[in-house]
PDB file of N, CA and C in Angstrom:
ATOM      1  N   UNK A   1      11.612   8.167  -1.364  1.00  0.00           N
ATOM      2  CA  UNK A   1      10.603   7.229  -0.910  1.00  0.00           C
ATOM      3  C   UNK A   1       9.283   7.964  -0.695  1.00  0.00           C
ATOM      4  N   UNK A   2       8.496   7.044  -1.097  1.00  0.00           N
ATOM      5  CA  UNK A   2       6.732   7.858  -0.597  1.00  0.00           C
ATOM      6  C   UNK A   2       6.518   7.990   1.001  1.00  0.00           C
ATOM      7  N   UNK A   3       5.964   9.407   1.195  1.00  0.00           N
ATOM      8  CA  UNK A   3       6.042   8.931   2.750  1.00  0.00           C
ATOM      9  C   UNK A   3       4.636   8.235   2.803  1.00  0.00           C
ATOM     10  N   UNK A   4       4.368   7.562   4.308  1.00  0.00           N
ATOM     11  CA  UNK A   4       3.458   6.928   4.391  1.00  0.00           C
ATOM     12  C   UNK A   4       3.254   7.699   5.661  1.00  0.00           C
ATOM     13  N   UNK A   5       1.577   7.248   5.858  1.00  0.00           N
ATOM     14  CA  UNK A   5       0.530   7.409   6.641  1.00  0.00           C
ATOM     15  C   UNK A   5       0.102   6.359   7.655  1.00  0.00           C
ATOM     16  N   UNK A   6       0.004   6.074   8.920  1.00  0.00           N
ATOM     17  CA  UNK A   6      -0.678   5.014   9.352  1.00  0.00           C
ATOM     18  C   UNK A   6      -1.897   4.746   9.063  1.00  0.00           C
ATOM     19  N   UNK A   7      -1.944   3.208   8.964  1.00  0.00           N
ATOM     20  CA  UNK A   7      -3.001   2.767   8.497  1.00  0.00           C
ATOM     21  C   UNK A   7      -3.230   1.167   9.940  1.00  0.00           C
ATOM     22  N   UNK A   8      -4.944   1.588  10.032  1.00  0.00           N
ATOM     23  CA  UNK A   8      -5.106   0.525  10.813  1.00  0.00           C
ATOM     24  C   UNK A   8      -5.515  -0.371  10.200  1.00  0.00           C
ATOM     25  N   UNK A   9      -4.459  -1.850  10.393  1.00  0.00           N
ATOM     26  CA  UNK A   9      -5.017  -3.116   9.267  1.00  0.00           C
ATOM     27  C   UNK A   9      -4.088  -4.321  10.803  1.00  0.00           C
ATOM     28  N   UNK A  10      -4.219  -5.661  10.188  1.00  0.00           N
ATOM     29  CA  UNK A  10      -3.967  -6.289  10.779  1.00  0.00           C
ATOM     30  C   UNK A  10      -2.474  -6.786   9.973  1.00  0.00           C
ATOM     31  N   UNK A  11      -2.827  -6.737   8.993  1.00  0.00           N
ATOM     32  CA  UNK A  11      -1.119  -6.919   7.694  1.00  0.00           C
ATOM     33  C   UNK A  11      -0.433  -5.940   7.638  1.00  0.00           C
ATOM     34  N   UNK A  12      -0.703  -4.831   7.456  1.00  0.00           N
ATOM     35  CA  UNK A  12       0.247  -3.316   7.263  1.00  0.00           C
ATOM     36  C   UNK A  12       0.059  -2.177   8.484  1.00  0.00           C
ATOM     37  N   UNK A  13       0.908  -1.949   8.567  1.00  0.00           N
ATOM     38  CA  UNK A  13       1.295  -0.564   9.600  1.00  0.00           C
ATOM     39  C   UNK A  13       0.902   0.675   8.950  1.00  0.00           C
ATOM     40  N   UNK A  14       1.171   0.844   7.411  1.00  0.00           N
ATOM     41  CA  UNK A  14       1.460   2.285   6.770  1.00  0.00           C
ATOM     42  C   UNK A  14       1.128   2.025   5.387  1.00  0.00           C
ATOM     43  N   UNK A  15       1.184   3.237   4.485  1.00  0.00           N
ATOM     44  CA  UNK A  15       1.070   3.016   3.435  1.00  0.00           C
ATOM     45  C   UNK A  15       0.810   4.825   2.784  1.00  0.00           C
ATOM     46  N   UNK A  16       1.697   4.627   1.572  1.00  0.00           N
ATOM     47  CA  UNK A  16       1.359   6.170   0.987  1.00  0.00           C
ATOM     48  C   UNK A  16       1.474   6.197  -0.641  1.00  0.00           C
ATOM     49  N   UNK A  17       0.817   6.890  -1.171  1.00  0.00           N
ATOM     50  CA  UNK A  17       0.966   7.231  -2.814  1.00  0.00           C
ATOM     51  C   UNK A  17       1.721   7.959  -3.154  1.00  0.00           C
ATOM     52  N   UNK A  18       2.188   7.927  -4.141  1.00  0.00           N
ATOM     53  CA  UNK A  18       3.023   8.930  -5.229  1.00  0.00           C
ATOM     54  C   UNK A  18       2.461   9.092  -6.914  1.00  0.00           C
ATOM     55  N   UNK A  19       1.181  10.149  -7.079  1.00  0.00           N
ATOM     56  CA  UNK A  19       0.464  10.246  -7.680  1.00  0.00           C
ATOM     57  C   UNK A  19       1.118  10.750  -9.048  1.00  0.00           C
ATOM     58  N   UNK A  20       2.556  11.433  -9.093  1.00  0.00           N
ATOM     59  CA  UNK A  20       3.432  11.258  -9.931  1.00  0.00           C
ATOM     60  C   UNK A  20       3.672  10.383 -10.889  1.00  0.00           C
ATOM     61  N   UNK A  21       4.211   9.352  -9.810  1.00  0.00           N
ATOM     62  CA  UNK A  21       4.805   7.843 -10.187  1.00  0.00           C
ATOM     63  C   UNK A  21       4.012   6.840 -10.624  1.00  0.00           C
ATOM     64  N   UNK A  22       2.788   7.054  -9.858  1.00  0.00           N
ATOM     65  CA  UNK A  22       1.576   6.230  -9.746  1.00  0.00           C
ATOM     66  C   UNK A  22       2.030   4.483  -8.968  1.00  0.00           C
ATOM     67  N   UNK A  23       3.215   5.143  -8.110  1.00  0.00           N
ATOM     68  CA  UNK A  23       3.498   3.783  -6.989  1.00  0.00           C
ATOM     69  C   UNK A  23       2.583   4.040  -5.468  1.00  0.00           C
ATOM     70  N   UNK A  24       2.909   3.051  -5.171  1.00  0.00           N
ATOM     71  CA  UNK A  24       2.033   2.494  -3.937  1.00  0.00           C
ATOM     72  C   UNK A  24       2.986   2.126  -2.876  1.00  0.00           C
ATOM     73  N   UNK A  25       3.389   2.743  -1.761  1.00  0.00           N
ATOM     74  CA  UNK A  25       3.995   2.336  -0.894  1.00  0.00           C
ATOM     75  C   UNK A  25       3.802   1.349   0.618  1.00  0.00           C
ATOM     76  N   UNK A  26       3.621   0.492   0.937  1.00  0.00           N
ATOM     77  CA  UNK A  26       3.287  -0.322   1.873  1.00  0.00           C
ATOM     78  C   UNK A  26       4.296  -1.140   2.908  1.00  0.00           C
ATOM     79  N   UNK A  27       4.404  -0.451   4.092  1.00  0.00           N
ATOM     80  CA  UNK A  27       4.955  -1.216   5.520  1.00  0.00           C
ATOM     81  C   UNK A  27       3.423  -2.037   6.109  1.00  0.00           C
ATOM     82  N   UNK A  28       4.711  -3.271   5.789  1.00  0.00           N
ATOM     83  CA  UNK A  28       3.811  -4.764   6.338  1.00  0.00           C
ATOM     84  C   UNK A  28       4.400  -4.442   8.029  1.00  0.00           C
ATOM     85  N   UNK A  29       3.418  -5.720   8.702  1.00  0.00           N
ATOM     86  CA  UNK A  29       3.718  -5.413   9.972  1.00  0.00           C
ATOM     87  C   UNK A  29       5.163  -6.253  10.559  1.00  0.00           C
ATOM     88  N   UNK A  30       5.827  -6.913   9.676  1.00  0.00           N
ATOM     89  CA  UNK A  30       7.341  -7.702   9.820  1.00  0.00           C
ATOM     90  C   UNK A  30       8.458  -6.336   9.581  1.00  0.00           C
ATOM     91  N   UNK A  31       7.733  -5.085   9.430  1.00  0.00           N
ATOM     92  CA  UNK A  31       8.675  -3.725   8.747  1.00  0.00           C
ATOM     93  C   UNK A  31       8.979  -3.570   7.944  1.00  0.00           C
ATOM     94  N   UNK A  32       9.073  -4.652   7.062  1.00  0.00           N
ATOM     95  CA  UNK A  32       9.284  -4.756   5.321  1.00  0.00           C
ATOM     96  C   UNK A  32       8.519  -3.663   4.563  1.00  0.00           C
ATOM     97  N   UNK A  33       9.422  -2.735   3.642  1.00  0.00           N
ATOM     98  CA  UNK A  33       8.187  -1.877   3.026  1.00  0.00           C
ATOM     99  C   UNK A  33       8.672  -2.290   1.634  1.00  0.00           C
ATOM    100  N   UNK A  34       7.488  -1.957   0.745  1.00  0.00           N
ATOM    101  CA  UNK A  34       7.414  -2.292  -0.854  1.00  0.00           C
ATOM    102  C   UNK A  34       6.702  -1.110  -1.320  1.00  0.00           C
ATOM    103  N   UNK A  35       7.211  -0.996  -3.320  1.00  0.00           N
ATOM    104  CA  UNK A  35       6.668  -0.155  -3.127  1.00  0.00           C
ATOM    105  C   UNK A  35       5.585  -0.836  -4.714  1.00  0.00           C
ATOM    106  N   UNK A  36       5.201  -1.031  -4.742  1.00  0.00           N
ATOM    107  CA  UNK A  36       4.496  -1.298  -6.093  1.00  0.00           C
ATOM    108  C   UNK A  36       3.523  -0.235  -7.045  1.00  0.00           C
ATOM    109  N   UNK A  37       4.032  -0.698  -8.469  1.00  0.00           N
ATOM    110  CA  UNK A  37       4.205   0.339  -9.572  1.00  0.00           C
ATOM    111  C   UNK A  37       2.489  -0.064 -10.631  1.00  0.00           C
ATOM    112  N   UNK A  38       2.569   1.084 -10.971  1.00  0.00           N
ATOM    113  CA  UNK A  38       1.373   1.135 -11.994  1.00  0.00           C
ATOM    114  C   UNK A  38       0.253   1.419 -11.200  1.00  0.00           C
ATOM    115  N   UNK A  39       0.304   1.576 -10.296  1.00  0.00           N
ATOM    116  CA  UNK A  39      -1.327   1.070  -9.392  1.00  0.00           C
ATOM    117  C   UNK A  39      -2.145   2.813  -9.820  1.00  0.00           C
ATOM    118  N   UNK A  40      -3.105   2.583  -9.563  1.00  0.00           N
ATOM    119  CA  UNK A  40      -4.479   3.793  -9.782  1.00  0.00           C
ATOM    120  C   UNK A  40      -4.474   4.353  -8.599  1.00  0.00           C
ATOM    121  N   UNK A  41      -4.567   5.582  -8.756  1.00  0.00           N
ATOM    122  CA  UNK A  41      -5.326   5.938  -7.004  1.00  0.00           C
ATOM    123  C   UNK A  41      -6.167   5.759  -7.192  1.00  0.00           C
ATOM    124  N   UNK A  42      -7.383   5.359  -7.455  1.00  0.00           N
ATOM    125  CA  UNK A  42      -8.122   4.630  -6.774  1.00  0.00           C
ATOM    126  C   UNK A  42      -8.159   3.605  -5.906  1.00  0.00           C
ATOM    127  N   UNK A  43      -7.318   2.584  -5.909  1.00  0.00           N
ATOM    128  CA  UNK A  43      -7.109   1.404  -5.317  1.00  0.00           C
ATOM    129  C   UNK A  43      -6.454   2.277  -4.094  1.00  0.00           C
ATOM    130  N   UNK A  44      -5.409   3.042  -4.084  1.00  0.00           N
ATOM    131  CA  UNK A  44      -4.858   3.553  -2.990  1.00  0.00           C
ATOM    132  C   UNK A  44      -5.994   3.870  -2.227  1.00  0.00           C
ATOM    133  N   UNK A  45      -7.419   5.001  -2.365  1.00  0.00           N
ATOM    134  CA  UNK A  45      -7.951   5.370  -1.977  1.00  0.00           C
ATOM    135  C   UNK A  45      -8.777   4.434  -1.409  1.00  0.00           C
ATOM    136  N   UNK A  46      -9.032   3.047  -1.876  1.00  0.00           N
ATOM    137  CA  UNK A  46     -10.445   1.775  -1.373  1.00  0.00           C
ATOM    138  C   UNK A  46      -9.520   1.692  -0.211  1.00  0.00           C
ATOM    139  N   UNK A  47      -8.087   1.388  -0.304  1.00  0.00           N
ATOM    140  CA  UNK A  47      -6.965   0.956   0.874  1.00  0.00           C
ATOM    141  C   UNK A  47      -7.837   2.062   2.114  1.00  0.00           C
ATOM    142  N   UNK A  48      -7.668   2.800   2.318  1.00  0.00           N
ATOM    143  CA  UNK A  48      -7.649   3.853   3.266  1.00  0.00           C
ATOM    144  C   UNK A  48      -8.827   3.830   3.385  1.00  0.00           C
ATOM    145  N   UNK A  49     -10.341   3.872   2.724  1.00  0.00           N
ATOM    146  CA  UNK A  49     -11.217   4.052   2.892  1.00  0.00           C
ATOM    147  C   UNK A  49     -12.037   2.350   3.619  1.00  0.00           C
ATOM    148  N   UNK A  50     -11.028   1.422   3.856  1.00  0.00           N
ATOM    149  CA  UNK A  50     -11.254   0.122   3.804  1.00  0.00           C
ATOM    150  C   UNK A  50     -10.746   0.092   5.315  1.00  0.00           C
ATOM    151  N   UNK A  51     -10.273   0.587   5.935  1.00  0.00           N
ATOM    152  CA  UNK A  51      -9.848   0.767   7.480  1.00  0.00           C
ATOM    153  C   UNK A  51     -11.257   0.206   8.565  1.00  0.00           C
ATOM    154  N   UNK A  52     -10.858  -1.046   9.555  1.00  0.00           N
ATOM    155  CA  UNK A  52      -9.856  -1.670   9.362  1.00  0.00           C
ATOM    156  C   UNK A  52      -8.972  -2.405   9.198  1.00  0.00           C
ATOM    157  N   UNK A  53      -9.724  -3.233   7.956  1.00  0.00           N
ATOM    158  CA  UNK A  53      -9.084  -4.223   7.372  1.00  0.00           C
ATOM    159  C   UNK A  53      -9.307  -3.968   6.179  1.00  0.00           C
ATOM    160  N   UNK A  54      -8.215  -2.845   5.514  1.00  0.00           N
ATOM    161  CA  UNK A  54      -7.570  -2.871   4.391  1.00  0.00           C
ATOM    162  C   UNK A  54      -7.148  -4.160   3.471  1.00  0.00           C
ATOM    163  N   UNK A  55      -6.306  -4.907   4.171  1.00  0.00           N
ATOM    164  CA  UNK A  55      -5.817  -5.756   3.133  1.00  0.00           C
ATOM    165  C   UNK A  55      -6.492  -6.657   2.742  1.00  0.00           C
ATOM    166  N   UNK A  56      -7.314  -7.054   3.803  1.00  0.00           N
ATOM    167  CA  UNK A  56      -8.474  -8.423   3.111  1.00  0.00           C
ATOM    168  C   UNK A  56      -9.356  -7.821   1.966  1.00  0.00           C
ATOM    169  N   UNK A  57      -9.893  -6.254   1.722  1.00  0.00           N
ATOM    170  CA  UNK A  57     -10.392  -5.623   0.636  1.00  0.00           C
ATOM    171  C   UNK A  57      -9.693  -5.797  -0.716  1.00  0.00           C
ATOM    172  N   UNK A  58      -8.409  -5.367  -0.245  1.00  0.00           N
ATOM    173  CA  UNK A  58      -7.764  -4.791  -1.545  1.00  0.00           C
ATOM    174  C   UNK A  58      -5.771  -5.734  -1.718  1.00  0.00           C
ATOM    175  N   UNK A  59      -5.936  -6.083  -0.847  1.00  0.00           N
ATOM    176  CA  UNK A  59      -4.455  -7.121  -0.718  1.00  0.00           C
ATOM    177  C   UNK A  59      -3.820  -7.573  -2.107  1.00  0.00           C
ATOM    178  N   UNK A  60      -4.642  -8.448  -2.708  1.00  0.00           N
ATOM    179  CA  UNK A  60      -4.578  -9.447  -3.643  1.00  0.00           C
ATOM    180  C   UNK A  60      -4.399  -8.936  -5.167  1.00  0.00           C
ATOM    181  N   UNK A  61      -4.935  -7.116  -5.052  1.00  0.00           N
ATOM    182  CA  UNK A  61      -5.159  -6.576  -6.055  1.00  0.00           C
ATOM    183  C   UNK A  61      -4.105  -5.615  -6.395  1.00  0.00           C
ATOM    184  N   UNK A  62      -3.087  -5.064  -5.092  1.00  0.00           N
ATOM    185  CA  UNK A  62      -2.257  -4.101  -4.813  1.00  0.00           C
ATOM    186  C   UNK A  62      -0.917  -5.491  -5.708  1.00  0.00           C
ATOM    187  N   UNK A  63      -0.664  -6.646  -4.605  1.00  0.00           N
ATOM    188  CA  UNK A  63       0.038  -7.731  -4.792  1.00  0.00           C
ATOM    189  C   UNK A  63       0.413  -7.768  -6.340  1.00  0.00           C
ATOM    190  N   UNK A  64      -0.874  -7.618  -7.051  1.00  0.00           N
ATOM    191  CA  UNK A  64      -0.742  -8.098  -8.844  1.00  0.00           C
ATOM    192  C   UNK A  64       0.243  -7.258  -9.446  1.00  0.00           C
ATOM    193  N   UNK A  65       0.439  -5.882  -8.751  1.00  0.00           N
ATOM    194  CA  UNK A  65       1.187  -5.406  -9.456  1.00  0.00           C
ATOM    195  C   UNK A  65       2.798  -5.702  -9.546  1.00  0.00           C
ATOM    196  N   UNK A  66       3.779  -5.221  -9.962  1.00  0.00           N
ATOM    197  CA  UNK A  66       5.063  -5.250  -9.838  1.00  0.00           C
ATOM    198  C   UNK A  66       5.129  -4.832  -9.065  1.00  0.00           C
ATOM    199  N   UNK A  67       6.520  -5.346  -8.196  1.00  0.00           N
ATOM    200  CA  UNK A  67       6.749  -4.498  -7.113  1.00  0.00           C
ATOM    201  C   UNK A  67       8.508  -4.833  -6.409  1.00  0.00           C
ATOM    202  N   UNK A  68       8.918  -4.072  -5.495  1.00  0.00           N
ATOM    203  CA  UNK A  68      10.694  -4.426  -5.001  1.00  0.00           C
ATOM    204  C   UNK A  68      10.328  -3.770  -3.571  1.00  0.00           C
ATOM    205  N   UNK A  69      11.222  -4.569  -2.819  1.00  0.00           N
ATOM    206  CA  UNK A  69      11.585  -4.311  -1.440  1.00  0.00           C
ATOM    207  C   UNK A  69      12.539  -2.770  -1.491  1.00  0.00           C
ATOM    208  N   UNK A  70      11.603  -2.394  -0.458  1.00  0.00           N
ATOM    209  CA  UNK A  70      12.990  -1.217   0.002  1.00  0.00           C
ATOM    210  C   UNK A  70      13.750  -1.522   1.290  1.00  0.00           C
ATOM    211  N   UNK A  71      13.086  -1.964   2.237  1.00  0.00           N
ATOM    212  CA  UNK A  71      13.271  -1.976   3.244  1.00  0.00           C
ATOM    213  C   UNK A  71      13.124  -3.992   4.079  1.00  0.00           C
TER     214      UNK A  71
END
């Protein structure tokens, strides 16, 4: 699993990259984590640099990609 980082948002708790994989890891604030595939770091990076409200920036755009529950 990617580890994650806290992140201050009002939707997510956390969130971390795997620049490898080029997945995106994200704990919503229900604890649910996902990890969604294909994404750019860049987008990872607007996430974090978007603190703190990440998801209203970049939500909709992370979402498009594929993605599966881990948790």
């Amino acid at each position: 699993m990617v580890e994650l980082r806290p992140v201050e948002s009002d939707a997510i708790t956390a969130a971390g990259y795997d620049a490898d994989r080029r997945v995106l890891a994200v704990r919503y604030e229900s604890g649910a984590v996902y990890e969604y595939f294909e994404v750019d770091r860049a987008l990872y990076d607007e996430l974090l640099a978007n603190q703190p409200h990440p998801w209203s920036q970049v939500g909709e755009r992370v979402k498009s990609h594929e993605f599966h529950q881990l948790e």
